[in-house]
Structure formats: C-alpha cells, structure tokens
C-alpha atoms as a PDB file:
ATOM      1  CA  UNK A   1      74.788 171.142  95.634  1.00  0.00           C
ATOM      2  CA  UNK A   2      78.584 170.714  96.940  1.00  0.00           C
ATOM      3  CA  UNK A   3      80.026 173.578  97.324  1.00  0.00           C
ATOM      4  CA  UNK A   4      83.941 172.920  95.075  1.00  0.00           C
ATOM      5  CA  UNK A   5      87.014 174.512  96.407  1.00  0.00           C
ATOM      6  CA  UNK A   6      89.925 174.181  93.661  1.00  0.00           C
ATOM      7  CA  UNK A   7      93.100 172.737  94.926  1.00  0.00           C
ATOM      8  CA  UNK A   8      95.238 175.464  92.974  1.00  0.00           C
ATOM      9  CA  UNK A   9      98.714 173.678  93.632  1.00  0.00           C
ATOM     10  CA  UNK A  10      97.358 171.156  91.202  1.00  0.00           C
ATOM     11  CA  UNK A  11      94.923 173.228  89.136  1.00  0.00           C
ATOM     12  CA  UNK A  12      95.760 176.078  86.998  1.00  0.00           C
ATOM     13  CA  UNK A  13      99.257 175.161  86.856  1.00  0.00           C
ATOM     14  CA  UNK A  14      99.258 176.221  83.553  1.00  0.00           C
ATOM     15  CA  UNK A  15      99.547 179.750  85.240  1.00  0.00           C
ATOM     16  CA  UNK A  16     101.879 181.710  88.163  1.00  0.00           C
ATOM     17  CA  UNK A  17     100.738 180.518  91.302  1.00  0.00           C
ATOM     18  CA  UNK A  18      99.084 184.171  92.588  1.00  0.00           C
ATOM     19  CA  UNK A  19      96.424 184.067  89.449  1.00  0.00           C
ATOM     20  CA  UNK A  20      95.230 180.814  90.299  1.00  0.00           C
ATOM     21  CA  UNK A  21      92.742 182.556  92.680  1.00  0.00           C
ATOM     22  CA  UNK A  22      91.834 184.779  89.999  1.00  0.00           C
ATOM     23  CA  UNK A  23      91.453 181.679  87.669  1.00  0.00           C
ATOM     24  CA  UNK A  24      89.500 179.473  90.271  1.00  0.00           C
ATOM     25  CA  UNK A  25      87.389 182.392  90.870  1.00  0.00           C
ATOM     26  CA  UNK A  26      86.419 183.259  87.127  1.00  0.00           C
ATOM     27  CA  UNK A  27      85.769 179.187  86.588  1.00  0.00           C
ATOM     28  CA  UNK A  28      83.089 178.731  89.319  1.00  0.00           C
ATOM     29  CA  UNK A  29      84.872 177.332  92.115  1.00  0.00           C
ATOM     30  CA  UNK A  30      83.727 178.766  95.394  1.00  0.00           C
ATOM     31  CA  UNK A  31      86.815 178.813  97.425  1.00  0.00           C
ATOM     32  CA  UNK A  32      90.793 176.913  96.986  1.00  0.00           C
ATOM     33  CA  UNK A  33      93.045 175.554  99.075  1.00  0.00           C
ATOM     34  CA  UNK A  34      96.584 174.437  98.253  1.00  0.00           C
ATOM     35  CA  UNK A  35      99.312 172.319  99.852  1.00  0.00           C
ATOM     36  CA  UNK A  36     102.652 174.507 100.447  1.00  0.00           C
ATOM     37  CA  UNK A  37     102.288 178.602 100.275  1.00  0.00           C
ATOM     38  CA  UNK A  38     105.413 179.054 101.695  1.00  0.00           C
ATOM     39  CA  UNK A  39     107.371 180.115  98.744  1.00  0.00           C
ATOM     40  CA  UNK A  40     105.181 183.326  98.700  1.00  0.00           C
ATOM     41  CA  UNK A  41     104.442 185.993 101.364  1.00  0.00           C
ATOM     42  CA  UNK A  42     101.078 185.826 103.533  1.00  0.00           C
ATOM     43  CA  UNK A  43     100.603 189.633 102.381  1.00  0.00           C
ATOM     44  CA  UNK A  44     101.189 188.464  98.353  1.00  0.00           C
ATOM     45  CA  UNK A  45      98.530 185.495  99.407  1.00  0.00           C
ATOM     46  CA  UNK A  46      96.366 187.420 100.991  1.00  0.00           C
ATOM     47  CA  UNK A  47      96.099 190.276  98.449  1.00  0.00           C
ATOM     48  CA  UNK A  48      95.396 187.869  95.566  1.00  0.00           C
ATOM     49  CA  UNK A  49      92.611 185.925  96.702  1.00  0.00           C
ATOM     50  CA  UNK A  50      91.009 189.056  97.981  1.00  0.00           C
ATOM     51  CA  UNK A  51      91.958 190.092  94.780  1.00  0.00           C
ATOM     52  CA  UNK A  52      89.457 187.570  93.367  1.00  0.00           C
ATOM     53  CA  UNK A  53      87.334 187.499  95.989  1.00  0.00           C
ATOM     54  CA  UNK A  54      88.245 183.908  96.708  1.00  0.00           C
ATOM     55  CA  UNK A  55      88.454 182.565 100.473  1.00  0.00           C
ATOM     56  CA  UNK A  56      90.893 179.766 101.065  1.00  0.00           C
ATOM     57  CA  UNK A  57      89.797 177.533 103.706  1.00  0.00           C
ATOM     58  CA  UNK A  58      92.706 175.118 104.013  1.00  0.00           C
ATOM     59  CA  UNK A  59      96.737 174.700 103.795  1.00  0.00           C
ATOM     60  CA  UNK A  60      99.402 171.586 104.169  1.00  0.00           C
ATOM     61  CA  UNK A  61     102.208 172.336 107.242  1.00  0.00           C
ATOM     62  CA  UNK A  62     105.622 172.312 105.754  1.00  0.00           C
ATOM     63  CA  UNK A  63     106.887 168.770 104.628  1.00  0.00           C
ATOM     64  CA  UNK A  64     109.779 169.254 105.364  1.00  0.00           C
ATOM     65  CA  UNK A  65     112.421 168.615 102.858  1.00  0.00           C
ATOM     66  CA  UNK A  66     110.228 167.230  99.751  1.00  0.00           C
ATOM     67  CA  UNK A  67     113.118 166.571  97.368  1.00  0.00           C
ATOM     68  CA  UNK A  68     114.591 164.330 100.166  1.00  0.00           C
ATOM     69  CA  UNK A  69     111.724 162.388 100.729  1.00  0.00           C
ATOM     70  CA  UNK A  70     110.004 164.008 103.812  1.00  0.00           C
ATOM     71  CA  UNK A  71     106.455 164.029 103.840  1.00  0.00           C
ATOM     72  CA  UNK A  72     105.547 165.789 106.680  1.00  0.00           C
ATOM     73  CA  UNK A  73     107.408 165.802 110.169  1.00  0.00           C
ATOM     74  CA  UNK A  74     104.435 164.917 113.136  1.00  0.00           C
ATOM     75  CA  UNK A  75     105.951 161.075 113.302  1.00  0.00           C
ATOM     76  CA  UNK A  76     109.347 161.844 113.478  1.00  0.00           C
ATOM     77  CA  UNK A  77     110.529 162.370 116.957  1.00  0.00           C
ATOM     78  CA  UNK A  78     113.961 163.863 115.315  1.00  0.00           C
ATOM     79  CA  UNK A  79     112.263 166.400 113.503  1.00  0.00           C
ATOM     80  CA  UNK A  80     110.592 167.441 117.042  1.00  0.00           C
ATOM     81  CA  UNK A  81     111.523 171.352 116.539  1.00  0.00           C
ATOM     82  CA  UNK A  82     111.290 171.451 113.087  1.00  0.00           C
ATOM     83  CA  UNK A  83     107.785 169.982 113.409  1.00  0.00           C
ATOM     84  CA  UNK A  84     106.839 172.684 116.012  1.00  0.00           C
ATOM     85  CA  UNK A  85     108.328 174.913 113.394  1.00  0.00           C
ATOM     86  CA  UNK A  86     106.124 174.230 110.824  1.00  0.00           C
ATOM     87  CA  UNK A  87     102.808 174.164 113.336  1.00  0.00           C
ATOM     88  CA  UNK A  88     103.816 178.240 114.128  1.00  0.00           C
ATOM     89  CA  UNK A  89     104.870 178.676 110.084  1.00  0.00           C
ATOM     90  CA  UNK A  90     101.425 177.172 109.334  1.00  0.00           C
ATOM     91  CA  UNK A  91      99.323 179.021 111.603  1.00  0.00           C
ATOM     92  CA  UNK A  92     100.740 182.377 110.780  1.00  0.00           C
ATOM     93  CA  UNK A  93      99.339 181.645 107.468  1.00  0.00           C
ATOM     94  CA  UNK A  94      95.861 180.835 108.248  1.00  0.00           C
ATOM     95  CA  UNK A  95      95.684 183.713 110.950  1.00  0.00           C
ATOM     96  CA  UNK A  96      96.486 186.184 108.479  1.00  0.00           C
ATOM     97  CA  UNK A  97      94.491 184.639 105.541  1.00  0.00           C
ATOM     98  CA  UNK A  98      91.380 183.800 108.080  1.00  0.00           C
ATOM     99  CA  UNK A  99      91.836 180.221 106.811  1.00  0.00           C
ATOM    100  CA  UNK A 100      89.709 177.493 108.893  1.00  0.00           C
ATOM    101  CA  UNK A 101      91.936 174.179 108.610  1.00  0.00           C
ATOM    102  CA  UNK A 102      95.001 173.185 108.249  1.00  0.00           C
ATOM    103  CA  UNK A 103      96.300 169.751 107.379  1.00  0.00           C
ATOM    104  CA  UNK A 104      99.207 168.254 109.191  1.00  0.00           C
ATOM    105  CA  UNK A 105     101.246 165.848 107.274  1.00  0.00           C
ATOM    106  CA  UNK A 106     101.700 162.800 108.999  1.00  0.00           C
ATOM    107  CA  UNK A 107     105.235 161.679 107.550  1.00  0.00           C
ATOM    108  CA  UNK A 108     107.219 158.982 106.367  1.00  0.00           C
ATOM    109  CA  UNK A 109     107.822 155.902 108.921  1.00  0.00           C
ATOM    110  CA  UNK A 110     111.453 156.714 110.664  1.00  0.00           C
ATOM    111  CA  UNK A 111     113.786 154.185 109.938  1.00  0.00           C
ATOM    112  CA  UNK A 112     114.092 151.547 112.368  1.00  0.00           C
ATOM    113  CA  UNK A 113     111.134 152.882 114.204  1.00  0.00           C
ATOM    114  CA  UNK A 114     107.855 150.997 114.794  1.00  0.00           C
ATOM    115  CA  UNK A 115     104.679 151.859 113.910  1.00  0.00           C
ATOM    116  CA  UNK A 116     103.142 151.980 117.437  1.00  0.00           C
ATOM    117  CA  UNK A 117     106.558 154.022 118.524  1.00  0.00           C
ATOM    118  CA  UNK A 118     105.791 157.001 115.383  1.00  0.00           C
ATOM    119  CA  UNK A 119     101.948 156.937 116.374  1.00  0.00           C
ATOM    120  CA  UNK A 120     102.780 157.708 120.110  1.00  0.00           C
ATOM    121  CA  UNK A 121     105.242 160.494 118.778  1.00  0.00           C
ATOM    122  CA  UNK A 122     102.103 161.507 116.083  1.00  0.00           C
ATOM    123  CA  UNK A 123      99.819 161.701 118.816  1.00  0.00           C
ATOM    124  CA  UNK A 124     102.545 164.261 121.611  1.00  0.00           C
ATOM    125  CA  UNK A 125     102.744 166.274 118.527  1.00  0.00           C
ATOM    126  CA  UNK A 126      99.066 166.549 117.287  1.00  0.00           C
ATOM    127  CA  UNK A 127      98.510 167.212 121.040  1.00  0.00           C
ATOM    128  CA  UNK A 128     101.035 169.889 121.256  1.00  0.00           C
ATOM    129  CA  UNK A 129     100.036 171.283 117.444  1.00  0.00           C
ATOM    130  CA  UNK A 130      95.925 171.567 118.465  1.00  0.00           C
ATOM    131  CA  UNK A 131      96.586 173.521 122.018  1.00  0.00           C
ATOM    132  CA  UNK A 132      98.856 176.024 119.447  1.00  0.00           C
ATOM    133  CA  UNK A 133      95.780 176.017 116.883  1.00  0.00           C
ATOM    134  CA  UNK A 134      93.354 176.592 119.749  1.00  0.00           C
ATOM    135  CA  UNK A 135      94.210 179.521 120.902  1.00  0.00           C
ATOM    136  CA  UNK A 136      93.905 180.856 117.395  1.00  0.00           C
ATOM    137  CA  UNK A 137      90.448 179.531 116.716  1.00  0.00           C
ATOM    138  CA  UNK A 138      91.828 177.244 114.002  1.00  0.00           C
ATOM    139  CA  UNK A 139      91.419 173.395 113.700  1.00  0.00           C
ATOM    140  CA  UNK A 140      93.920 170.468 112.149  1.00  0.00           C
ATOM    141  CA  UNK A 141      92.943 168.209 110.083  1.00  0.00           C
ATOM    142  CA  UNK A 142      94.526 164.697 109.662  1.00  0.00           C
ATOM    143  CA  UNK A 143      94.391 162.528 106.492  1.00  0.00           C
ATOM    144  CA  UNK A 144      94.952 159.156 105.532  1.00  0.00           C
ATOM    145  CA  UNK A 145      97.053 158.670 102.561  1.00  0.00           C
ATOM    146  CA  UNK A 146      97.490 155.358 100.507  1.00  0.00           C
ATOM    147  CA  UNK A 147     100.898 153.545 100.295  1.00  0.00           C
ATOM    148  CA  UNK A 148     100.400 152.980  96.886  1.00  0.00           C
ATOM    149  CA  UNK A 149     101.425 156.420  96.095  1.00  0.00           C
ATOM    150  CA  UNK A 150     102.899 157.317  99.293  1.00  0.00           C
ATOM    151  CA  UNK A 151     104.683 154.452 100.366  1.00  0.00           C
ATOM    152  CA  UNK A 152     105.681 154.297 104.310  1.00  0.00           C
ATOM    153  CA  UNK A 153     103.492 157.009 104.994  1.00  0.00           C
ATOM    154  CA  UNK A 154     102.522 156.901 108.997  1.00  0.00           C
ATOM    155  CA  UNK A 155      98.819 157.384 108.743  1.00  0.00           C
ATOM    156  CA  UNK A 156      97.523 155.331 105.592  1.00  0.00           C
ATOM    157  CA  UNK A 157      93.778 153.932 106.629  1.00  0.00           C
ATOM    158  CA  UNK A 158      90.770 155.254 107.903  1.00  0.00           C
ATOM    159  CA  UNK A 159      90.385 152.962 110.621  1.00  0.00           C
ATOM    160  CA  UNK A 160      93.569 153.687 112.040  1.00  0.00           C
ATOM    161  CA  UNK A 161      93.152 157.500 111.663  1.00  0.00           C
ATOM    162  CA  UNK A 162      89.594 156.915 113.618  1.00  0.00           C
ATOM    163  CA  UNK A 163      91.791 155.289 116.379  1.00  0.00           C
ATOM    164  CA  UNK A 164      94.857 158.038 116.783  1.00  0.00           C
ATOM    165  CA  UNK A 165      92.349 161.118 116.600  1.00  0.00           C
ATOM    166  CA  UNK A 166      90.269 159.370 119.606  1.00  0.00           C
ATOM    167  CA  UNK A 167      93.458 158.997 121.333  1.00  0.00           C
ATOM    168  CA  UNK A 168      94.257 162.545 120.779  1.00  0.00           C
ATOM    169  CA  UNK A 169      91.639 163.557 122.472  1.00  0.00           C
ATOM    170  CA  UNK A 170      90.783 167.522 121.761  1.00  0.00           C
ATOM    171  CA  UNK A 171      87.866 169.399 120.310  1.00  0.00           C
ATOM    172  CA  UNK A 172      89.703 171.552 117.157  1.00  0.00           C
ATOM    173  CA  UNK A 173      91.112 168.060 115.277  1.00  0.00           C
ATOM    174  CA  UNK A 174      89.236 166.017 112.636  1.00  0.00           C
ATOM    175  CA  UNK A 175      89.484 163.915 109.730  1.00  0.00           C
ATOM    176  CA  UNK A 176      90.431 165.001 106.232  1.00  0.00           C
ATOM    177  CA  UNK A 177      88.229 162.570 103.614  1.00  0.00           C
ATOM    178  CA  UNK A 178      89.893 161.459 100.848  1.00  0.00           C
ATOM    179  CA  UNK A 179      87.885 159.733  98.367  1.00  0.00           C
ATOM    180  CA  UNK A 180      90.594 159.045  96.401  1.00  0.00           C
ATOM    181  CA  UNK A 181      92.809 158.161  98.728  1.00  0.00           C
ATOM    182  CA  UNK A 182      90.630 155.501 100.275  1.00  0.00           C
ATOM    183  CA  UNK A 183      89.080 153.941  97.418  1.00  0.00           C
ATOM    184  CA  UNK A 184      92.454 153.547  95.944  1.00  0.00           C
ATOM    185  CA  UNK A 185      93.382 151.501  98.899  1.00  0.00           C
ATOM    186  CA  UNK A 186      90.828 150.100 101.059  1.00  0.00           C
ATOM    187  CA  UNK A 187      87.885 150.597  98.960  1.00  0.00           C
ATOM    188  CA  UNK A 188      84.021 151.189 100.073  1.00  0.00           C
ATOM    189  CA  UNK A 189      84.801 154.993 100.012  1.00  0.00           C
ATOM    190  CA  UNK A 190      81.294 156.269 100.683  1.00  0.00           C
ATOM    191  CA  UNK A 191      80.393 153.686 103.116  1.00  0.00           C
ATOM    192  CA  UNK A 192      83.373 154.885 104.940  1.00  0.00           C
ATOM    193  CA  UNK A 193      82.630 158.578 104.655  1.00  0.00           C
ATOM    194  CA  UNK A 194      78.995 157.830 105.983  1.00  0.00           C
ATOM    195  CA  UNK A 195      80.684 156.080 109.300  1.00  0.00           C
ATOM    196  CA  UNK A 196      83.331 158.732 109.700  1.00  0.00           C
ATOM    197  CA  UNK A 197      80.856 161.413 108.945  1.00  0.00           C
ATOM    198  CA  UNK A 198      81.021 163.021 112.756  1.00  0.00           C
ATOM    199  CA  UNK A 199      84.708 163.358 112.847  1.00  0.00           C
ATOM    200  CA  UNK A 200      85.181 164.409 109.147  1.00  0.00           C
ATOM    201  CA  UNK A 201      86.196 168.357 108.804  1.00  0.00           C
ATOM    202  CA  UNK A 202      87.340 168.425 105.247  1.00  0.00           C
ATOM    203  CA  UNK A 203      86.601 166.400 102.074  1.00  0.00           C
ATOM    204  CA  UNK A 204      88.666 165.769  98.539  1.00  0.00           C
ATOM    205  CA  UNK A 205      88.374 164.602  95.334  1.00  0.00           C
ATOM    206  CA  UNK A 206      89.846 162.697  92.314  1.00  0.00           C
ATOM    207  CA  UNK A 207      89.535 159.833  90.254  1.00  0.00           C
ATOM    208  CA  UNK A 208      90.721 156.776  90.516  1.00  0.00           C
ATOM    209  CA  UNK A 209      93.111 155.449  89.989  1.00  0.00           C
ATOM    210  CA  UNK A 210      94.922 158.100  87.784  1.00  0.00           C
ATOM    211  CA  UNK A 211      93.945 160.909  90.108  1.00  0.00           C
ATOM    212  CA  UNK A 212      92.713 162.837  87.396  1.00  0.00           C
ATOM    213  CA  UNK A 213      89.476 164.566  86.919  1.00  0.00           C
ATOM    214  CA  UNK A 214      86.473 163.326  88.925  1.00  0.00           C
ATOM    215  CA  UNK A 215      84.724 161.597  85.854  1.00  0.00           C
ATOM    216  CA  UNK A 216      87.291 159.549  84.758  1.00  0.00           C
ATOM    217  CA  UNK A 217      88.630 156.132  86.094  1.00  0.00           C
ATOM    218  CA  UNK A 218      86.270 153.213  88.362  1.00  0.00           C
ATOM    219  CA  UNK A 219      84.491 155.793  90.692  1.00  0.00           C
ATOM    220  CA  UNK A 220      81.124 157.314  90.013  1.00  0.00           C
ATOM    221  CA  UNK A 221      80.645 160.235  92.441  1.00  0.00           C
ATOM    222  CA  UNK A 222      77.052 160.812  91.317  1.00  0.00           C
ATOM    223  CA  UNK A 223      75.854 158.938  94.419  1.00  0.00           C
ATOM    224  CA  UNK A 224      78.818 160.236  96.814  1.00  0.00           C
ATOM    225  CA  UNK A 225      77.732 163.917  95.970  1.00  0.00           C
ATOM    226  CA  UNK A 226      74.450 163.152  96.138  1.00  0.00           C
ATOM    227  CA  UNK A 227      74.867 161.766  99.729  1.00  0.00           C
ATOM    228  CA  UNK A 228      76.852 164.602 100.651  1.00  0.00           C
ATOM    229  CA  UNK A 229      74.182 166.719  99.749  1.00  0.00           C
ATOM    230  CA  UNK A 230      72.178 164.218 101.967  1.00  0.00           C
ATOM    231  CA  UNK A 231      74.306 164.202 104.918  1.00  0.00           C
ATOM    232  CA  UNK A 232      75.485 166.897 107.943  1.00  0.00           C
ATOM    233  CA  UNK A 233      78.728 167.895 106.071  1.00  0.00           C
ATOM    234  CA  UNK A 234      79.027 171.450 105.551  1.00  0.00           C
ATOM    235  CA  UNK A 235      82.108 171.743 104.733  1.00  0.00           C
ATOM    236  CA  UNK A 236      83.943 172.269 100.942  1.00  0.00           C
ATOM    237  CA  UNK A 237      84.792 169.634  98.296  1.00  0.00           C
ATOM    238  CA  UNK A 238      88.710 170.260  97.593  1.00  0.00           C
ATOM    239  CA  UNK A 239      89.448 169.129  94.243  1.00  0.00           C
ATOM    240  CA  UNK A 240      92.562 167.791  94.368  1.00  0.00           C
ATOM    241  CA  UNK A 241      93.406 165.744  91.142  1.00  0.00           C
ATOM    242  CA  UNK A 242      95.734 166.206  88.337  1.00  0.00           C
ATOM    243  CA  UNK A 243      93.821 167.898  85.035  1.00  0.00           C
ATOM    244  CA  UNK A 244      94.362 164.895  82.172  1.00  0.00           C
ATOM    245  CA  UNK A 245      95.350 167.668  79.598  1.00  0.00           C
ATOM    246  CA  UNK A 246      94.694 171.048  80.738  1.00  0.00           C
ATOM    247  CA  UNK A 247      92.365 172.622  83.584  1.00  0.00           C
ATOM    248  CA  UNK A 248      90.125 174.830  81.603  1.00  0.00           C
ATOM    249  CA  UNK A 249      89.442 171.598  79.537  1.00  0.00           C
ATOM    250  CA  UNK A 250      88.909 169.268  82.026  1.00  0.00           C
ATOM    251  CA  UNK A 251      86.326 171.249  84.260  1.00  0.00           C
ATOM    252  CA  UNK A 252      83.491 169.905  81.850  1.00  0.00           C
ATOM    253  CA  UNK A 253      82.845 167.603  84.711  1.00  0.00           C
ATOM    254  CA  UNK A 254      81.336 170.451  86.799  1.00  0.00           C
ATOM    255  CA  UNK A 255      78.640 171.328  84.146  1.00  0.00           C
ATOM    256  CA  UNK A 256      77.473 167.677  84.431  1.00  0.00           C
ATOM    257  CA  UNK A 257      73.722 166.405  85.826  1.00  0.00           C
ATOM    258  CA  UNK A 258      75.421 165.412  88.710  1.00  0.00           C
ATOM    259  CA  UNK A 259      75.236 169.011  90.098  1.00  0.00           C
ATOM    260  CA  UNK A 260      71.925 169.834  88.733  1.00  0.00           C
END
C-alpha cells in the first residue's frame, strides 16, 4: 500500500499553516512535506509536527523572490550567493526537523542565457549544494517541471533531468517523480517512472490536467500505485494537488479500492 505524505502548503489551507500537521495527521496521511517553511521558525515547525506525531520528510530551497517571478536560484549564475544562501537556509531546516530530502528549485531560464550555459551553472551549484548536504547526511532532490505551468523553467523533462544528475556525479542527489508533471507534458508517466526507477528519491501526485485530486482528470493511478507497490521504491507519495472544493471533502479518493 503507498505510504501518502500530504503536501500541507496545498492541503489544509483551509487552516493556519502549524495545524496542518495536526490535520494531516488526524486524516490518515503518514507523513507531509511542504514547499517554503520559511515564514515560520524551525522550533514552531518542529514542535507542531511532533505535536501530531507527523514526520516531514521533504522541503523546497527558497525561490527566491516568488512575487517577481523567481522560481528557484540553482541556474542563475547572478543569484550565485543567494543560491548558496538558500542551500545553508534549507539545510538548517531539515537538520533540525530530521527531514531526509530536500528539493532544489531549478529556476527560471536567465535572460539572454542559453540553455546549455544555465545547465553548466545548475550542475557547479548542485555540485557545490550536495558536498553541503553530505556532510549532514541529507540528500537533494531535483524535479522536472512542465512549461505549461511553469514556463522557462530550466529543468522541464525527464530525459534531460536523467542527463544533468549523471553529469553531477555524487551519491546524496536523485530524481523527484512527478506524475503530474510529466504526464502533463511528455506523457507515458509510468513507463517513465519504471525507467527512472534507480535514480528516483521522491514521488508526487495530482491529476491531470487540473492538478486537483488524484481521481479526477485523464490519469488512472490504479495501475501506477499498484506498480509502485510492485517496484523497489520505498519512499512516500507527496500529494501535491489543489483540493477541487475543500480538503476534508476531497480525500474520498484515499478510501477507494485502489488502496485496498
């Protein structure tokens, strides 16, 4: 059965941010993650999910500055200290949480920068980022995000993150799976997890295309969870969609056969 860690920046945002643990906990979601913490102390995060009795297993690094279109900083060779900034921010956070992963957010393609220029940046800094995360027993994660919904982002295909972490090169630095993501865009989402399957650290859900609840839109994850089951992958499930009306409502899905 996969084991379903609640994305609590998107679920349970009908509630402060510090009872979503409590609120993923009581709803039978085995762990959360979210994307930005940083609004909050680690002490106030770490007292509510022990609180609940939750464990969070991953977090984004900072963006950067959201509202002004950043989405992330590793690409940028500008944003250079900033970027190392937000590896140190980041890892404070897990250290003090015990969190496993953490994401690093790619970012938008510089203006009047090349792709191949921003991936040799992306791969100095993921370099630089997993020697940091090393030494703390932690390990990065890198996703592939589609340009429908994020457009210009560096790293937006599976193929191409395959390629850059193989260049990287180091030990604590996998793939985060989408589903979403890549069915949205390239399609054959399961076929792809199966091939990636050795390099993938963390896995998310959603439907598609709306990005709402699991059951809804083109997808049928009955097969992909039962392959999951099927496969190596111990790792959680992050739900990471947007509840159609409200959260409480919309968690129907995880009473369905497909997790009996």
């Amino acid at each position: 059965m996969p084991k379903l860690c609640a994305n609590i920046s998107m679920l349970f945002n009908e509630l402060p941010f510090l009872e979503r643990y409590q609120a993923a906990a009581n709803h039978g979601f085995e762990a959360v993650e979210c994307q930005f913490p940083y609004a909050f102390s680690k002490v106030e995060l770490a007292q509510a999910m022990q609180n609940s009795g939750m464990r969070q297993v991953l977090i984004n690094t900072d963006a950067g500055n959201w509202n002004e279109g950043d989405r992330g900083l590793a690409c940028d060779a500008n944003s250079k200290e900033a970027f190392q900034y937000s590896v140190t921010q980041a890892l404070t956070y897990a250290t003090a949480m015990g969190m496993p992963l953490i994401h690093v957010m790619a970012g938008i393609l510089p203006l009047g920068v090349s792709l191949e220029e921003a991936e040799q940046v992306y791969v100095e800094n993921m370099r630089w980022a997993s020697q940091q995360a090393s030494q703390q027993g932690i390990s990065l994660t890198m996703e592939a995000i589609n340009p429908i919904d994020m457009p210009n982002y560096m790293l937006s295909n599976q193929a191409q993150a395959l390629r850059l972490l193989k260049l990287i090169n180091v030990k604590n630095l996998g793939i985060q799976f989408d589903f979403f993501h890549c069915q949205k865009y390239e399609g054959n989402a399961l076929e792809q997890f199966q091939n990636l399957l050795p390099y993938i650290l963390h896995v998310q859900i959603a439907g598609v295309p709306q990005r709402h609840e699991p059951n809804t839109g083109i997808m049928d994850y009955a097969p992909i969870f039962a392959a999951i089951d099927a496969s190596a992958y111990a790792g959680f499930i992050g739900c990471e969609y947007r509840p159609k009306t409200t959260t409480i409502e919309g968690l129907s899905w995880m009473k369905n056969s497909i997790f009996n």
